[in-house]
N, C-alpha and C. Protein backbone atom coordinates (compact mmCIF):
# COMPACT_ATOMS: atom_id res chain seq x y z
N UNK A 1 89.85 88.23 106.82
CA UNK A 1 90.85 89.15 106.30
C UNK A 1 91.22 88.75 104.88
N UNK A 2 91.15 89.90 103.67
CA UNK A 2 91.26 89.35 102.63
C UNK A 2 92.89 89.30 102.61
N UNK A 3 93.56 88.89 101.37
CA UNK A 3 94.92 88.15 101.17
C UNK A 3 95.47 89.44 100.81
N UNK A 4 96.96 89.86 101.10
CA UNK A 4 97.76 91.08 100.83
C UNK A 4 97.70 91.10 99.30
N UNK A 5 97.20 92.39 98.84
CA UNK A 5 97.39 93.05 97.64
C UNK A 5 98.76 93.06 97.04
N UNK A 6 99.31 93.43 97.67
CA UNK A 6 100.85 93.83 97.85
C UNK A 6 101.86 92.92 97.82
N UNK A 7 101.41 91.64 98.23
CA UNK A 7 102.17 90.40 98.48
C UNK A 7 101.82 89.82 96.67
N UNK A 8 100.61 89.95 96.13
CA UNK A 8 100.48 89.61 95.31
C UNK A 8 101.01 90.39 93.38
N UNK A 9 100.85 91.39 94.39
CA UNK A 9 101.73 92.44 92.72
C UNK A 9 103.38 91.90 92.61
N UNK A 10 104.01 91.74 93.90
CA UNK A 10 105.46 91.18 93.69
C UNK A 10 105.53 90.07 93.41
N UNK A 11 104.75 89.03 94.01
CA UNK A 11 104.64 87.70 93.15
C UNK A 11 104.32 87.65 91.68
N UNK A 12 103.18 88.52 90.97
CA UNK A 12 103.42 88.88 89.55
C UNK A 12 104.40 89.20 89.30
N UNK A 13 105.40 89.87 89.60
CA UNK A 13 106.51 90.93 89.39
C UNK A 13 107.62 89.63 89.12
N UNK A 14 107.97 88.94 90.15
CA UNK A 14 108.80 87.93 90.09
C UNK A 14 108.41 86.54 89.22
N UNK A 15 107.25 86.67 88.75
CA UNK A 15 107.08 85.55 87.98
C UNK A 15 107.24 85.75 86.94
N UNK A 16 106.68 87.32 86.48
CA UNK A 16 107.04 87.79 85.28
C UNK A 16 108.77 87.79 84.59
N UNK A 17 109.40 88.32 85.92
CA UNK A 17 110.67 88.23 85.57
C UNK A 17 111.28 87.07 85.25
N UNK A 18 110.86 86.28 85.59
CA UNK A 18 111.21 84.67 85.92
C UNK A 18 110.93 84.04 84.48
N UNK A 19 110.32 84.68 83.75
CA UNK A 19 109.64 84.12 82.54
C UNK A 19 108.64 83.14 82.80
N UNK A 20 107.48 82.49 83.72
CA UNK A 20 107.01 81.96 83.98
C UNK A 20 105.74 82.27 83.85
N UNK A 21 105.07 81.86 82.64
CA UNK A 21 103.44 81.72 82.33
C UNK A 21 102.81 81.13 83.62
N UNK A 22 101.66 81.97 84.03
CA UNK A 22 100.55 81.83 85.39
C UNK A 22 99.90 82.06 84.99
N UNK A 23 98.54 81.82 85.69
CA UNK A 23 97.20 81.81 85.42
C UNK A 23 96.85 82.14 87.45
N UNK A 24 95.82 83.17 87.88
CA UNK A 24 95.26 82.91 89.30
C UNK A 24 94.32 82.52 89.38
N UNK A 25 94.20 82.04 90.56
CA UNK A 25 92.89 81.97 91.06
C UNK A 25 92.33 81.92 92.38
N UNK A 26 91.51 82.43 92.41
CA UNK A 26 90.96 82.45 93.74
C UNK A 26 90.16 81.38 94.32
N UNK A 27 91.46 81.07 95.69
CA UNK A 27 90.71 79.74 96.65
C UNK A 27 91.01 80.00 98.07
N UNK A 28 90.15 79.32 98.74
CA UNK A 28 90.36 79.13 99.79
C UNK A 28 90.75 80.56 100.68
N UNK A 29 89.64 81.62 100.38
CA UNK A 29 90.15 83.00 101.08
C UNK A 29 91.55 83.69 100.34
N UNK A 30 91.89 83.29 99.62
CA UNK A 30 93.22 83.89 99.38
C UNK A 30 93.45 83.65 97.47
N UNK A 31 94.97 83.74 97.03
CA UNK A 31 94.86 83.61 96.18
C UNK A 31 95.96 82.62 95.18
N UNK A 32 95.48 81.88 94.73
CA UNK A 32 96.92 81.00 93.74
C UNK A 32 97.45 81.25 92.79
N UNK A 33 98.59 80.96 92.58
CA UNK A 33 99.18 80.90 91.14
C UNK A 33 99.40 79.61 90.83
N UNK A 34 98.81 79.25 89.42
CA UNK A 34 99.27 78.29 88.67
C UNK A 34 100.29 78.27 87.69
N UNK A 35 100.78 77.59 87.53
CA UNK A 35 102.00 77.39 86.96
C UNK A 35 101.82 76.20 86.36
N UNK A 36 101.66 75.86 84.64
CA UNK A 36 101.44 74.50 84.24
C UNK A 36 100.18 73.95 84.31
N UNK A 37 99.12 74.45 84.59
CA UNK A 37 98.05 73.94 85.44
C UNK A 37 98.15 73.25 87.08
N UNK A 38 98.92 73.80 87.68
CA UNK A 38 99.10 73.53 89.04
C UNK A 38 99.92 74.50 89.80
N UNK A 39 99.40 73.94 91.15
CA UNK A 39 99.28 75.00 92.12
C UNK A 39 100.90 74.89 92.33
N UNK A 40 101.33 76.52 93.06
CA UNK A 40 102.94 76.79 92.43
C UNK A 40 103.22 77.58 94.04
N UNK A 41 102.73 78.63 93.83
CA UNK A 41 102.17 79.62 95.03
C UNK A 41 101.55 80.19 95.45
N UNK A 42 101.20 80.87 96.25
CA UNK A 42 99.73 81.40 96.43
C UNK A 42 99.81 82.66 98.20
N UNK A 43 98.57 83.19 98.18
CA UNK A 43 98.35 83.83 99.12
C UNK A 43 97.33 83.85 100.06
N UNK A 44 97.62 83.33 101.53
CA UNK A 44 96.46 83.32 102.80
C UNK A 44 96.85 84.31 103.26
N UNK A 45 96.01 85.44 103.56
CA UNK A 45 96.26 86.46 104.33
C UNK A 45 97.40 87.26 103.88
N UNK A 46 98.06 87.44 104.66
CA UNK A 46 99.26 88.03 105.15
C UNK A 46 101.07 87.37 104.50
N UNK A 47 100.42 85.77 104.38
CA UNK A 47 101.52 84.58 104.51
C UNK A 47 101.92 84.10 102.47
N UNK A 48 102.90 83.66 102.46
CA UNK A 48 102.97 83.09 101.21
C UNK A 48 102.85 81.81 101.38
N UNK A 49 101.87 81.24 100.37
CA UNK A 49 101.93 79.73 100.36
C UNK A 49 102.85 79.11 99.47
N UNK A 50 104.07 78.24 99.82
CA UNK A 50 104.80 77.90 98.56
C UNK A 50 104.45 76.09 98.38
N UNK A 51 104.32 75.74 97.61
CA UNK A 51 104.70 74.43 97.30
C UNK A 51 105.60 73.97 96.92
N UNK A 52 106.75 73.66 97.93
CA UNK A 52 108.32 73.37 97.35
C UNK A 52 108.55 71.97 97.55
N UNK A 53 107.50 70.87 97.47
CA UNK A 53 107.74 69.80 97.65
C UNK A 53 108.06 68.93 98.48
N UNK A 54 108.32 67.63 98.58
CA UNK A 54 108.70 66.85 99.44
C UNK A 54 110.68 66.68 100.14
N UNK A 55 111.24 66.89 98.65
CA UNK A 55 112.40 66.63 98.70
C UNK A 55 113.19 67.57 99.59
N UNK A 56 112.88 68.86 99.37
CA UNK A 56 113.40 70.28 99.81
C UNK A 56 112.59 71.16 101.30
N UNK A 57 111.52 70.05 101.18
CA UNK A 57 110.64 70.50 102.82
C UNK A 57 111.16 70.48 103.87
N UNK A 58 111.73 69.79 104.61
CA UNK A 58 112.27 69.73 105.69
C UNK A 58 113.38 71.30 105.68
N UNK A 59 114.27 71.08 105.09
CA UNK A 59 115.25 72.74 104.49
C UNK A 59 114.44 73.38 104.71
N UNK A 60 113.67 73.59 103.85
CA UNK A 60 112.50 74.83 103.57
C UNK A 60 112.25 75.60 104.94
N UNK A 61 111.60 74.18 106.25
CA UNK A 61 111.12 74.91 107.18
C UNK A 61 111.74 75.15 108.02
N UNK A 62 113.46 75.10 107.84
CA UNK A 62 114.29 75.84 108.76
C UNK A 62 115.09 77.27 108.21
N UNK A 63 113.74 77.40 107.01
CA UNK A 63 114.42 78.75 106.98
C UNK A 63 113.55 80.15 107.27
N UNK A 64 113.74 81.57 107.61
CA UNK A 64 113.14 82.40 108.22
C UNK A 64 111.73 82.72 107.38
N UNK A 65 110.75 82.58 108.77
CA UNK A 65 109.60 82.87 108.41
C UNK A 65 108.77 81.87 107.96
N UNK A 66 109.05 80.25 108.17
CA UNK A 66 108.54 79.13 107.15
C UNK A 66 107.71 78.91 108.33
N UNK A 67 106.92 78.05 108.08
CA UNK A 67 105.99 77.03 109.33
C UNK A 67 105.80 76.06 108.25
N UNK A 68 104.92 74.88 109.01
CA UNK A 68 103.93 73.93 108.09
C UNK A 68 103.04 74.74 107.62
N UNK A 69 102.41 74.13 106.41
CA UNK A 69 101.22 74.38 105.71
C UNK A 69 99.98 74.13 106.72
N UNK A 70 99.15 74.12 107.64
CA UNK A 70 98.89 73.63 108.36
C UNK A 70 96.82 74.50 108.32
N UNK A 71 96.69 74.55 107.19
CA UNK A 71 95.50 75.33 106.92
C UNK A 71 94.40 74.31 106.76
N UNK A 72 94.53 73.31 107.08
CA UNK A 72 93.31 72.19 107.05
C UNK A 72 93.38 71.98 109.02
N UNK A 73 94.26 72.19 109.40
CA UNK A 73 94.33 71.75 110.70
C UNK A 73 95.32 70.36 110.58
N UNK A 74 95.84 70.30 109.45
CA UNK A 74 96.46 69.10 109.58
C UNK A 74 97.96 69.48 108.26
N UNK A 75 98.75 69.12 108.67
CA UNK A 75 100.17 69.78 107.99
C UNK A 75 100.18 68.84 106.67
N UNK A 76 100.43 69.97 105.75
CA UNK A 76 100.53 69.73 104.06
C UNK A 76 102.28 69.10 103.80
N UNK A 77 102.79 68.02 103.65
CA UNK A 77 103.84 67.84 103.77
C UNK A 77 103.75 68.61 101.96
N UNK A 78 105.52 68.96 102.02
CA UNK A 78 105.51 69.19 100.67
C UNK A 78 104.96 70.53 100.45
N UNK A 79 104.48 72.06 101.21
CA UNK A 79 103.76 73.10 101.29
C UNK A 79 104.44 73.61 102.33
N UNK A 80 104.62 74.92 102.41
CA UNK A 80 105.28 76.00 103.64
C UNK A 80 103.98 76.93 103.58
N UNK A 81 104.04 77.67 105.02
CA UNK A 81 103.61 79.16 104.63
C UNK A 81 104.74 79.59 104.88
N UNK A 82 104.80 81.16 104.94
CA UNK A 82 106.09 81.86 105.11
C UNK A 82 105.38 83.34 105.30
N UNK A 83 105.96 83.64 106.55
CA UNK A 83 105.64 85.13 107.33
C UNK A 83 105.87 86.08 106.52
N UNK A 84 105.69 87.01 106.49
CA UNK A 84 105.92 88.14 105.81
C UNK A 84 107.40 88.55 106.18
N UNK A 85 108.02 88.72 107.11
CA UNK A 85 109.37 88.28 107.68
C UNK A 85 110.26 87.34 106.28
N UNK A 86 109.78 86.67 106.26
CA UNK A 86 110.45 85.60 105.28
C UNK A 86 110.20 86.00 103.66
N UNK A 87 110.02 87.20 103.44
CA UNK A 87 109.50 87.45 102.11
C UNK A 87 109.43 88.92 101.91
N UNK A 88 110.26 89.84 102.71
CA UNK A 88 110.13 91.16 102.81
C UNK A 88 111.13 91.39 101.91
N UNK A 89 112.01 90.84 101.66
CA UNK A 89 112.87 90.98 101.08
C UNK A 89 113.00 90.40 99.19
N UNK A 90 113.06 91.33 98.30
CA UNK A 90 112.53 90.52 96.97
C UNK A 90 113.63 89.46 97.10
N UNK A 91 114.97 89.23 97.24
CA UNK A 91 115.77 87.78 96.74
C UNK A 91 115.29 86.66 97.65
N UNK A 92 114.92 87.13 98.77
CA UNK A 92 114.36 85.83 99.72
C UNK A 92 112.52 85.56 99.15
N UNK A 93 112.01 86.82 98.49
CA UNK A 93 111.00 85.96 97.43
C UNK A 93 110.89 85.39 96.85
N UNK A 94 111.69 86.08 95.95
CA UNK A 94 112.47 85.84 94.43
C UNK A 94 112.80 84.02 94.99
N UNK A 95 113.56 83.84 95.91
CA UNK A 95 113.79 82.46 96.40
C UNK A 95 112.88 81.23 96.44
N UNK A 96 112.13 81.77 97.32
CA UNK A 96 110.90 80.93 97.53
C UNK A 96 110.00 80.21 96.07
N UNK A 97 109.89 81.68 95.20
CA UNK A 97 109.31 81.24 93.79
C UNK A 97 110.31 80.07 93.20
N UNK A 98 111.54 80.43 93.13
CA UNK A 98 112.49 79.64 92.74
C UNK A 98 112.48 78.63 93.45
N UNK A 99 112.13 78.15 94.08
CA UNK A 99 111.54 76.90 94.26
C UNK A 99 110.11 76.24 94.52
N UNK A 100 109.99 76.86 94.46
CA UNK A 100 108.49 76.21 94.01
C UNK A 100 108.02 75.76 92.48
N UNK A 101 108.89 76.76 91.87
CA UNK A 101 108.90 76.53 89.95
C UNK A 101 109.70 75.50 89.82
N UNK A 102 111.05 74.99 90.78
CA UNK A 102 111.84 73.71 90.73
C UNK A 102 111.10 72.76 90.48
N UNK A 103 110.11 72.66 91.65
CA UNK A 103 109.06 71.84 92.16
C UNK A 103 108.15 71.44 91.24
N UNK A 104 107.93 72.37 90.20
CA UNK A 104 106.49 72.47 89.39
C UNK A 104 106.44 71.09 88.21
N UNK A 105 107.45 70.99 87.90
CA UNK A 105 107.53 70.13 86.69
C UNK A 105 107.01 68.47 87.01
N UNK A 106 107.46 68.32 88.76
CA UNK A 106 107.59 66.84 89.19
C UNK A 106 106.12 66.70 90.13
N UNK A 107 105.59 67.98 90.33
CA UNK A 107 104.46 68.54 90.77
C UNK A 107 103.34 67.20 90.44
N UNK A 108 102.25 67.17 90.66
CA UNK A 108 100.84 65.97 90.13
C UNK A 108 99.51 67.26 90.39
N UNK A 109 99.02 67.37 89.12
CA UNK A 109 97.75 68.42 89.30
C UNK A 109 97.28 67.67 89.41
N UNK A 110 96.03 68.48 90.43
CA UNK A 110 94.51 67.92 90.70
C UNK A 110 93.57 67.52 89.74
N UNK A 111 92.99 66.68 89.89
CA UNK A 111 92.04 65.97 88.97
C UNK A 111 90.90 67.41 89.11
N UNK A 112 90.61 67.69 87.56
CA UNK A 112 89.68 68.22 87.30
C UNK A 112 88.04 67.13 87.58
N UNK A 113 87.07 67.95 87.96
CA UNK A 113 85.81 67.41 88.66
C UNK A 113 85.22 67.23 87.54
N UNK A 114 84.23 65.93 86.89
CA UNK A 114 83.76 65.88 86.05
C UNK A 114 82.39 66.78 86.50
N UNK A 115 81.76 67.77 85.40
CA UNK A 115 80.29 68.04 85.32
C UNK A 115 79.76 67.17 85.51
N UNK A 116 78.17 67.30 86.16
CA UNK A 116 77.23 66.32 85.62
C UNK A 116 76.33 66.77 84.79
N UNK A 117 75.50 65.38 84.36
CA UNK A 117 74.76 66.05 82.72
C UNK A 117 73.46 66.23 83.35
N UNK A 118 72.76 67.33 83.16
CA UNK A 118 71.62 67.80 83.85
C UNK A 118 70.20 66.88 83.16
């Protein structure tokens, strides 16, 4: 199942508003936003992926619509998904981005893969 269209125009929408330079990309079936060169939020399916960190995780997943990150088979501490339930609403989006952009600054991007020389 490809990733909601729809889920992804309001996440532009709110980032834009937000004043927040992104870049996407497509991983893992779905789709990311970068923020800074790192991963911020993103879309599996249906679900929003947020990265709101370590500090604010536990909160995070007692609020409507959260679970673990749990897309390896093994839970992303520091990562939510969030139901569509939890995001139907733009200020409870609008929310989620808002923290995840909290998050972004204290964030650690992934090591870019060196080429090899042919």
């Amino acid at each position: 199942m490809p990733y909601s269209e729809l889920l992804a125009d309001r996440l532009r929408q709110v980032l834009n508003e937000k004043k927040s330079p992104f870049e996407e990309k497509k991983m893992m079936g779905g789709l990311c936003f970068m923020v800074n060169g790192k991963m911020c939020v993103g879309i599996v399916k249906e679900d929003l992926m947020a990265r709101v960190g370590p500090i604010v995780y536990e909160e995070a997943l007692e609020m409507e619509g959260a679970r673990e990150m749990d897309f390896t088979k093994r839970p992303m501490k520091g990562y939510v998904f969030v139901s569509p339930e939890g995001t139907d609403l733009y200020e409870d989006l609008s929310d989620w981005v808002q923290m995840a952009l909290d998050y972004n600054p204290l964030a650690k991007a992934s090591k870019k893969k060196k080429k090899k020389a042919v």
